[in-house]
Protein backbone atom coordinates (compact mmCIF):
# COMPACT_ATOMS: atom_id res chain seq x y z
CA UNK A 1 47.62 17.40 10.94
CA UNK A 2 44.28 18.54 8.69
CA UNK A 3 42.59 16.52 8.34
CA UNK A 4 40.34 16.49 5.49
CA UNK A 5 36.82 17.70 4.77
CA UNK A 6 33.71 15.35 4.20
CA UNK A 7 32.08 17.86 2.08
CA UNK A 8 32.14 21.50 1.22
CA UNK A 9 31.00 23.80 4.20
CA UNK A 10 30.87 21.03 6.46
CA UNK A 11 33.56 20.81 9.81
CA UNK A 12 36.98 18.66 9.20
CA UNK A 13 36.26 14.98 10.68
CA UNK A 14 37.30 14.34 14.38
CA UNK A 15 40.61 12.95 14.32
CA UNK A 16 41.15 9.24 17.16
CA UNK A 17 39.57 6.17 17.10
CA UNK A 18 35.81 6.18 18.21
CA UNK A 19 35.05 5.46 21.80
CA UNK A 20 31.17 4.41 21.49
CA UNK A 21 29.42 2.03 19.28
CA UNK A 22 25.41 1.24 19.43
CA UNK A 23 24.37 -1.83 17.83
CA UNK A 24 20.81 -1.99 17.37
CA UNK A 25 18.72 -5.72 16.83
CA UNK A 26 15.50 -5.89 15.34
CA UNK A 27 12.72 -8.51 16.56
CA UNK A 28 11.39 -9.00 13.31
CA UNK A 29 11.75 -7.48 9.81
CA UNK A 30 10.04 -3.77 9.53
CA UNK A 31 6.38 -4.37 8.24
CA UNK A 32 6.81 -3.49 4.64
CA UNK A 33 9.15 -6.56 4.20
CA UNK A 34 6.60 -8.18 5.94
CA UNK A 35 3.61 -7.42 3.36
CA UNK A 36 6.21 -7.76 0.50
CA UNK A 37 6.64 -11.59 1.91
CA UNK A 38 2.93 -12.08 2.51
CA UNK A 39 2.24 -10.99 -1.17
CA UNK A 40 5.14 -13.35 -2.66
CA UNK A 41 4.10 -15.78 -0.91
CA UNK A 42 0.21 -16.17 -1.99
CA UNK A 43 1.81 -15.91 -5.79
CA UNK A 44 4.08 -19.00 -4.81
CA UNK A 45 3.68 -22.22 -6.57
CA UNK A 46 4.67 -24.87 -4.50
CA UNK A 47 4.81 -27.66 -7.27
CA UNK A 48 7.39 -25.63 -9.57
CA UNK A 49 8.91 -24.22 -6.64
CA UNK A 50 8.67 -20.62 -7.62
CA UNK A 51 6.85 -16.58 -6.98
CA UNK A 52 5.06 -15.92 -10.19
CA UNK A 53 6.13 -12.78 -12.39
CA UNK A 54 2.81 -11.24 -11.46
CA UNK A 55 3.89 -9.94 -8.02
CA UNK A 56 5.57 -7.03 -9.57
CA UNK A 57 2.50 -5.94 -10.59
CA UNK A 58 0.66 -6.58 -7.56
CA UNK A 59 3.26 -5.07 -5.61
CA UNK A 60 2.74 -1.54 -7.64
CA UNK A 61 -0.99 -1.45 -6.48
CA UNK A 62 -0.58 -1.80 -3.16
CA UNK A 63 -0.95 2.05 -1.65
CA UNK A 64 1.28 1.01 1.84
CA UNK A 65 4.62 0.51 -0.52
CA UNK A 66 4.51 3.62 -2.60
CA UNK A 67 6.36 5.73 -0.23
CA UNK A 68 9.64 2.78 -0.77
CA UNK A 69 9.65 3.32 -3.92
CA UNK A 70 11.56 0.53 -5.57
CA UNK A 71 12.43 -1.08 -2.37
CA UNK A 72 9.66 -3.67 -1.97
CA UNK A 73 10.51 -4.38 -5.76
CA UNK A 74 13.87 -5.32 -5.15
CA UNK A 75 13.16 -6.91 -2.08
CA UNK A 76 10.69 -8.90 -3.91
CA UNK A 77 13.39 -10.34 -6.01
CA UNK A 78 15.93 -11.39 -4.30
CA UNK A 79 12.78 -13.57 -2.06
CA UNK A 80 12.51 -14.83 -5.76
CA UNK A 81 15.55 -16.02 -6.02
CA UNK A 82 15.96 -17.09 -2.63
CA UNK A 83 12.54 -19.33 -3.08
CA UNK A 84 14.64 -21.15 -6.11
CA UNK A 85 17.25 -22.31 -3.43
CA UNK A 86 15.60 -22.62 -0.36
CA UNK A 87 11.91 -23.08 -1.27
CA UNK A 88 9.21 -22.36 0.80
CA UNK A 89 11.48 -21.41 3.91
CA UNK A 90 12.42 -18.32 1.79
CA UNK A 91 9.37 -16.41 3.40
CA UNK A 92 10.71 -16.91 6.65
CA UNK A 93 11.65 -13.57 7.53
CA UNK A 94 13.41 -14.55 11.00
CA UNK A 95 16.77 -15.57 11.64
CA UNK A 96 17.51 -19.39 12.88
CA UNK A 97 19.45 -17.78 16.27
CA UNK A 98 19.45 -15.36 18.31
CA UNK A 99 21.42 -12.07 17.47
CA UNK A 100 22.00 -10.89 20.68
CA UNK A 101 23.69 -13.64 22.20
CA UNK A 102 26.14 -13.70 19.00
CA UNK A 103 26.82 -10.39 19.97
């Protein structure tokens, strides 16, 4: 048995199944998806349902979200998208149960 390399230089992988797992739960969404909401949300028009195409470019100004790069941009659509379907709940960042007792 050789088991194969990951990368060049770098030690063959452990052979077995894994014995440990850690499963991590986060209270709320980290705070950059939290601005990225906040901003979305004061370009939403309620009456046609919908984030204007203007966040993008409010989204590039703000100095907290240059180090994501295009993170907060992408993040920014899909809450676009999502505020099509779902409307104004969209912006809710929180799940409707409780992770850890589904775990």
């Amino acid at each position: 048995d050789n088991p194969k390399k990951l990368f060049k230089g770098c030690p063959p992988r452990p052979a077995g199944k894994p014995s440990l797992a850690r499963i991590y739960v986060a209270r709320e969404a980290p705070q950059w998806k939290q601005l990225v909401a906040k901003i979305c949300q004061d370009h939403f028009d309620p009456q046609a349902c919908e984030v204007s195409g203007e966040v993008l470019k409010t989204l590039g100004q703000v100095p907290e979200l240059k180090p994501r790069g295009k993170l907060p941009a992408q993040f920014a659509a899909k809450l676009r998208s999502d505020v099509k379907e779902m409307g104004a709940k969209a912006f809710d960042l929180s799940v409707p149960f409780d992770e850890v007792k589904v775990l």
